[in-house]
Protein backbone atom coordinates (compact mmCIF):
# COMPACT_ATOMS: atom_id res chain seq x y z
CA UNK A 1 -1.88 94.55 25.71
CA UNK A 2 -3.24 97.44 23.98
CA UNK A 3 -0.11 99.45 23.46
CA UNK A 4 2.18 96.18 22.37
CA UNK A 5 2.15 94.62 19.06
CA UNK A 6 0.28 91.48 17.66
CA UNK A 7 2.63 89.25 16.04
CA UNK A 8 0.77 86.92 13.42
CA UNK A 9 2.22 83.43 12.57
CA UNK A 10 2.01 82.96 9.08
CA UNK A 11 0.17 85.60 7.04
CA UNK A 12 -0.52 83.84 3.92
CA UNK A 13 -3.23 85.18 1.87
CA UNK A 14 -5.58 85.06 4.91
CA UNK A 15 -3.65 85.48 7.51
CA UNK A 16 -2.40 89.22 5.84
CA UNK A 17 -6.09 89.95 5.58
CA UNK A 18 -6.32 89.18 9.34
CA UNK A 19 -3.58 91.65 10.16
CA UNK A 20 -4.54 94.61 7.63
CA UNK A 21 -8.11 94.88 9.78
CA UNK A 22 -5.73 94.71 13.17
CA UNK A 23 -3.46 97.79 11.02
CA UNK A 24 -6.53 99.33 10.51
CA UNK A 25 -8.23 98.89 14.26
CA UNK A 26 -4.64 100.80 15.08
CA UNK A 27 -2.60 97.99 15.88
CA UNK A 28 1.03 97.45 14.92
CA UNK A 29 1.49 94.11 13.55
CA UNK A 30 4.64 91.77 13.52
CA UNK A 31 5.48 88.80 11.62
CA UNK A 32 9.07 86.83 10.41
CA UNK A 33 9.73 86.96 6.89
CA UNK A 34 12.24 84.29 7.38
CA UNK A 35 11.04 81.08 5.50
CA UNK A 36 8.10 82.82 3.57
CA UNK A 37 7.77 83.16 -0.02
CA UNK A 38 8.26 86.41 -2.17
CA UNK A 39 4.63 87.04 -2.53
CA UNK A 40 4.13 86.94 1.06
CA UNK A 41 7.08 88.66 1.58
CA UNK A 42 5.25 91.41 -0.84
CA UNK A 43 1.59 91.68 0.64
CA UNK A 44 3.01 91.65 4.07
CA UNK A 45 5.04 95.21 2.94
CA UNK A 46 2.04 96.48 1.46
CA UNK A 47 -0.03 96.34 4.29
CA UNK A 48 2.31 97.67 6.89
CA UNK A 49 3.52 94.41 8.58
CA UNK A 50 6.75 95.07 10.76
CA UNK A 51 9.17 92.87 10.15
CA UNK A 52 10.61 91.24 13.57
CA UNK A 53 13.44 89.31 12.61
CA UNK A 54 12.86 86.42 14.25
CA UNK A 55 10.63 84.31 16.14
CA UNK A 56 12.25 85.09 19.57
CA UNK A 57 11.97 88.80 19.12
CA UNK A 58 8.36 88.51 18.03
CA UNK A 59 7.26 86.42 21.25
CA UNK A 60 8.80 88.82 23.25
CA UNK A 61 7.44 91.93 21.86
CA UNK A 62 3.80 90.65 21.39
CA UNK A 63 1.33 90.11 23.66
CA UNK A 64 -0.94 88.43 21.46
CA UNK A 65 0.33 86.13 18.58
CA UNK A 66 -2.14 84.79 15.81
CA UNK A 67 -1.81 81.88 14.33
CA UNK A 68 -3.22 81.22 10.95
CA UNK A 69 -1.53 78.34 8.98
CA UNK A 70 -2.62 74.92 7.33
CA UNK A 71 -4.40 72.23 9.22
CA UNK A 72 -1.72 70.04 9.48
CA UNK A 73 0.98 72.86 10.83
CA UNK A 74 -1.58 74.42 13.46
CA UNK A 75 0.98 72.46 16.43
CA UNK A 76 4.35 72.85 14.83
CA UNK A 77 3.59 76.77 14.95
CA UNK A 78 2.34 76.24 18.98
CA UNK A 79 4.92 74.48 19.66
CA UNK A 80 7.50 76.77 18.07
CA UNK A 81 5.89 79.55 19.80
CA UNK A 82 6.49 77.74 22.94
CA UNK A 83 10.10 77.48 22.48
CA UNK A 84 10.41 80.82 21.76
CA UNK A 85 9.57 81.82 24.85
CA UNK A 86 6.08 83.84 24.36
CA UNK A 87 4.51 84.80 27.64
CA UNK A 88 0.81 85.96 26.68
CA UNK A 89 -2.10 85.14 24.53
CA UNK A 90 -2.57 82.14 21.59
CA UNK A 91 -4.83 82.81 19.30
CA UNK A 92 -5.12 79.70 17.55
CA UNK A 93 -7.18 80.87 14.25
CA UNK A 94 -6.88 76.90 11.99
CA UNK A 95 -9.37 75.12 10.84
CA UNK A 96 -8.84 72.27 13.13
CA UNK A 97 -10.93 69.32 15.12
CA UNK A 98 -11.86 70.96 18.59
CA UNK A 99 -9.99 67.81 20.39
CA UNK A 100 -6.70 69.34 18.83
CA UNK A 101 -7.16 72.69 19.48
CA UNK A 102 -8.21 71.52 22.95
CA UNK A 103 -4.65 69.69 22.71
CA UNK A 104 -2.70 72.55 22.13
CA UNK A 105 -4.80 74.66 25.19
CA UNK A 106 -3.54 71.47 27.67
CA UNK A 107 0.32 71.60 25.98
CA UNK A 108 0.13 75.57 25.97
CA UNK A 109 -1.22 76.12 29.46
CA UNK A 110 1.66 73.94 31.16
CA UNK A 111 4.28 76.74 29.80
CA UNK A 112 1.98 79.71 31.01
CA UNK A 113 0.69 80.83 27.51
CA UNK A 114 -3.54 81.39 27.70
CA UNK A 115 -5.47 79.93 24.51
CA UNK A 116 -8.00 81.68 23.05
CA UNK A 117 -9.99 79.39 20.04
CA UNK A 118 -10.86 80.83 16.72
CA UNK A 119 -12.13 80.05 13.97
CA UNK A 120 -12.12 81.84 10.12
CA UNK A 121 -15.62 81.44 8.47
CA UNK A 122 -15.17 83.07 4.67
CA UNK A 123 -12.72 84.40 2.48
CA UNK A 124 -9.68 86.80 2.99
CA UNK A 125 -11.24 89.36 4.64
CA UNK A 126 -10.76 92.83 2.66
CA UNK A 127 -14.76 92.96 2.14
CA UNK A 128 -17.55 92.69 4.42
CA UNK A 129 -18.61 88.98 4.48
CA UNK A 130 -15.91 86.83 6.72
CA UNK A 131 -16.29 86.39 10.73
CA UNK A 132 -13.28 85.67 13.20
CA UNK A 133 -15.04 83.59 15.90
CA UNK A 134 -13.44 83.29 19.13
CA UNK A 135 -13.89 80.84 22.65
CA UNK A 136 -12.17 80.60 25.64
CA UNK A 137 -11.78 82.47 28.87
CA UNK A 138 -9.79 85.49 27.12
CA UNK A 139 -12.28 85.50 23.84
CA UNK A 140 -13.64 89.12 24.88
CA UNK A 141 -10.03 90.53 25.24
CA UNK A 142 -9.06 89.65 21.39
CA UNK A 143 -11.73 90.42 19.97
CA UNK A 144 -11.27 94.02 21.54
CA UNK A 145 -8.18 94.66 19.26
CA UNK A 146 -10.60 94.61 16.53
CA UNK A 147 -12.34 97.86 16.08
CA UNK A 148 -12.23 98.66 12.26
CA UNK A 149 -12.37 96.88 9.18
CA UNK A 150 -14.44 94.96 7.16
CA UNK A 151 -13.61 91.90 9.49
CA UNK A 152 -16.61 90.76 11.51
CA UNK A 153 -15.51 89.70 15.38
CA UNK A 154 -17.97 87.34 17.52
CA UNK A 155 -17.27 85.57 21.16
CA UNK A 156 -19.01 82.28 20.83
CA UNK A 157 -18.39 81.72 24.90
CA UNK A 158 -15.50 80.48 27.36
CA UNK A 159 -14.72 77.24 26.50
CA UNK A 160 -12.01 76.84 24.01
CA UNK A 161 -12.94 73.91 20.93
CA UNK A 162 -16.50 75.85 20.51
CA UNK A 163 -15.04 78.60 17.49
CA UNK A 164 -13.41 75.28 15.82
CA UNK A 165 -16.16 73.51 16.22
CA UNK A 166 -18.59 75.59 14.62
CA UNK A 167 -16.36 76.18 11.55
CA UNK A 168 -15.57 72.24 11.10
CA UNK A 169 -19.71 72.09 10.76
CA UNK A 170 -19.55 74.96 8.59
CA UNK A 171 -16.86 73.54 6.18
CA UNK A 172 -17.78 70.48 6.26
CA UNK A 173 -21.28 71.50 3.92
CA UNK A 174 -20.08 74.49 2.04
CA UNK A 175 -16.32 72.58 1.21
CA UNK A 176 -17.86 69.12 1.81
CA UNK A 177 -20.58 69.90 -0.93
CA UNK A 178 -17.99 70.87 -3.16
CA UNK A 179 -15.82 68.01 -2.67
CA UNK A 180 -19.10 65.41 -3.56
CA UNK A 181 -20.11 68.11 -6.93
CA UNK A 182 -16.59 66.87 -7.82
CA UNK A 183 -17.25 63.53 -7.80
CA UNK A 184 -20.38 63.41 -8.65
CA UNK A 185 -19.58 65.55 -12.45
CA UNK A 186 -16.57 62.62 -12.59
CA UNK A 187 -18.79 59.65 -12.27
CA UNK A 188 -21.33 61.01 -15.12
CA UNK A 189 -18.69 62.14 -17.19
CA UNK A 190 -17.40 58.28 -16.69
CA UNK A 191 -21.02 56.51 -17.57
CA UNK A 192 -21.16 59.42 -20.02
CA UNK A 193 -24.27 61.00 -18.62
CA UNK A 194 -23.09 63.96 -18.13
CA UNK A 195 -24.99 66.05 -20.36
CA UNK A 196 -28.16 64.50 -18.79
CA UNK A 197 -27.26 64.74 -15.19
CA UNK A 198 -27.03 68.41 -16.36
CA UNK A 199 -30.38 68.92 -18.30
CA UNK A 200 -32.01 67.45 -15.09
CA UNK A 201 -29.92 69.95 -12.87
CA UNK A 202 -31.20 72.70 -14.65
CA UNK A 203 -34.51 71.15 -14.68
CA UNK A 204 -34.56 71.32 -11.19
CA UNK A 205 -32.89 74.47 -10.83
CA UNK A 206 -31.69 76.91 -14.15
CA UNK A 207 -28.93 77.85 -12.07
CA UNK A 208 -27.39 74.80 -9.97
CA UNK A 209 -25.52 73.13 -13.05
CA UNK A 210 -23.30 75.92 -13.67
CA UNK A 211 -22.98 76.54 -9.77
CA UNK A 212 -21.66 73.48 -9.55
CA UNK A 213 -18.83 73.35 -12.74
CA UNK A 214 -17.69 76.29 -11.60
CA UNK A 215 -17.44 75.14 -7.44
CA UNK A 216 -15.46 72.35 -9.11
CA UNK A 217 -13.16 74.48 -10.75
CA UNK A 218 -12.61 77.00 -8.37
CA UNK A 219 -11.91 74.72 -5.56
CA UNK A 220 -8.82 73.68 -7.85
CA UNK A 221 -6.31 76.58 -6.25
CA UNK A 222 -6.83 75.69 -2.70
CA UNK A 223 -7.89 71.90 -2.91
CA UNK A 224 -4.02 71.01 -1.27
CA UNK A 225 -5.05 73.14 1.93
CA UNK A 226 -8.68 71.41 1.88
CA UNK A 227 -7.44 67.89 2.43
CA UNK A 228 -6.53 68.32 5.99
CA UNK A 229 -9.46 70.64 6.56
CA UNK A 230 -11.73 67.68 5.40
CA UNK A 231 -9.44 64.98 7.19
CA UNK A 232 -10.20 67.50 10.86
CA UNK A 233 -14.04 67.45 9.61
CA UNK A 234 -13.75 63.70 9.76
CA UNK A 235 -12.26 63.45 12.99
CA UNK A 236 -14.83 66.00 14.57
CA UNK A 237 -17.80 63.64 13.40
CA UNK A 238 -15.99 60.80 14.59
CA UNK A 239 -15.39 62.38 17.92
CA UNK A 240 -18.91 63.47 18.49
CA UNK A 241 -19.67 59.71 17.28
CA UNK A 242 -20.96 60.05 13.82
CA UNK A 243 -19.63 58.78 10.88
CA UNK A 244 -16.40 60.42 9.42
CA UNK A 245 -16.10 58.32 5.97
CA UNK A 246 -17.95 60.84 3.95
CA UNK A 247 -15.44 63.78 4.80
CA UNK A 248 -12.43 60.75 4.68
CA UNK A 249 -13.19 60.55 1.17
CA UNK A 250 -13.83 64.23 0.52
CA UNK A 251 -10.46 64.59 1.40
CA UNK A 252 -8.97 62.18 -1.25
CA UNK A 253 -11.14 64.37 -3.51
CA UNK A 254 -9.10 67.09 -2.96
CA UNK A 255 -5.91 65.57 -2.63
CA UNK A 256 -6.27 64.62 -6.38
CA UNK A 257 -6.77 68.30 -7.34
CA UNK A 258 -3.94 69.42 -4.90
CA UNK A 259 -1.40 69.76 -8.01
CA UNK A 260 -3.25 72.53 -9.19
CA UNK A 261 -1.95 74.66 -6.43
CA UNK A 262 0.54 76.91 -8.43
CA UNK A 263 -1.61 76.69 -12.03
CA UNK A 264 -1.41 79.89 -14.19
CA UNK A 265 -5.16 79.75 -14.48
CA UNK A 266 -8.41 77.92 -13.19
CA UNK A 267 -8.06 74.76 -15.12
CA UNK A 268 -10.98 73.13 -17.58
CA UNK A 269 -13.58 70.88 -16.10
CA UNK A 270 -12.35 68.01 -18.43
CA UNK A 271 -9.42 68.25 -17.03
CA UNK A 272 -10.23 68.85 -13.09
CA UNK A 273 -12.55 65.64 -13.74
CA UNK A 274 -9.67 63.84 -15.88
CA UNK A 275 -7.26 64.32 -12.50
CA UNK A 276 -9.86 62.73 -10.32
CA UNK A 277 -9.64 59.29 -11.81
CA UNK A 278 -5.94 60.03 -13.09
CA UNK A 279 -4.54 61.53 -16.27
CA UNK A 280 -4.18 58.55 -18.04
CA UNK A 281 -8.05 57.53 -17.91
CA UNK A 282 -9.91 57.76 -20.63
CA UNK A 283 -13.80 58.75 -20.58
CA UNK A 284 -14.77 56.41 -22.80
CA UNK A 285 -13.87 53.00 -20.12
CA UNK A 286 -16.63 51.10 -18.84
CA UNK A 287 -16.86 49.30 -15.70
């Protein structure tokens, strides 16, 4: 396993940032360009990424194959990695309920393929800051191919669901948080106490008022991927039996700031807070 490639399945704007601290522990790195945008296409050059063609050849070059991918995708890519043929390790690296990733261990392990959990806490890791966590029986092994980079590795233990689970409680306070900031600046904005929610913010705290426009705004770009991370929050609560509403409806948050995806620029708050209640709803309305 040392001397073979890693083949990474999808390196999006995490996912490269996975594989450039893997290029710089040493490791060659494969990936299909096939179906992936130009500016993937682009940081996946830059950082040395080896282009194998196409899914087939990648399983059967690799012994380890990442996979880093939205929520919702996290068992199409298992699945298609199946069918491929791949004979080695799964890293499944999605922020996803521990009962799914548990799923895709059962589905995996009947075609021979070993699981190995992870879980992404921070941003795209080119600066200290951002831990890959890692469960199951083979944790130890993957987190040996790390061994440079500003990446930080840590086993959590053997039994695959723990990495996942730990970054569903994670998420769901530092991108649940954000979610309720959203909703809560909408509502005053609404009963047009806004300014005064804010002077008693930064009563409380100088800082927290601005902390949380600007959490609002800058969740804008990613808000489309945070809708199924919120909706896997939800179902981890529920599974552990505690109540999954509040991340339900952190989820339709985001889902009504997911058309900001592909936006030149971080929108206004006026108008993040307009597209919560919908464009054509005026401030001024009373209930």
């Amino acid at each position: 396993m040392e001397q073979r490639p890693i083949g990474i399945v999808h390196p999006g704007a995490m996912g490269v940032s996975i594989a450039a601290n893997l290029r710089r522990s040493g490791r060659r790195v494969h990936w299909v360009s096939a179906g992936r945008s130009a500016a993937t296409i682009a940081r996946a050059r830059e950082q040395g990424l080896e282009d194998a063609g196409t899914l087939e050849q990648l399983c059967a070059e690799c012994a380890v194959v990442l996979s880093v991918c939205p929520p919702h995708a996290a068992e199409d890519v298992a699945q298609a990695v199946t069918a491929a043929g791949f004979q080695g390790l799964f890293v499944d690296a999605n922020a996803i309920a521990p009962g799914r990733v548990a799923q895709i261990d059962a589905a995996l392990r009947q075609a021979g393929i070993e699981v190995v959990d992870g879980g992404i806490i921070g941003g795209p890791a080119w600066q200290p800051g951002t831990t890959l966590y890692l469960a199951g029986p083979r944790a130890s092994a993957v987190a040996a191919l790390f061994s440079a980079g500003p990446l930080a590795v840590q086993v959590l233990g053997d039994v695959v669901g723990t990495a996942s689970a730990l970054k569903m409680c994670y998420a769901a306070y530092s991108k649940g948080t954000t979610a309720l900031l959203a909703a809560i600046l909408a509502a005053a904005e609404h009963y047009e106490v806004g300014e005064a929610l804010r002077a008693q913010w930064t009563q409380d705290d100088p800082a927290f008022a601005l902390q949380a426009e600007q959490r609002t705004r800058q969740a804008t770009a990613k808000a489309w991927r945070f809708v199924g991370e919120m909706e896997e929050i939800a179902a981890t609560f529920a599974a552990a039996g505690l109540p999954g509403g509040l991340h339900a409806a952190c989820a339709e948050v985001y889902r009504r700031m997911a058309h900001f995806k592909d936006a030149a620029d971080t929108p206004a708050l006026d108008v993040v807070l307009a597209a919560l209640y919908g464009e054509d709803v005026a401030w001024h309305q009373k209930v």
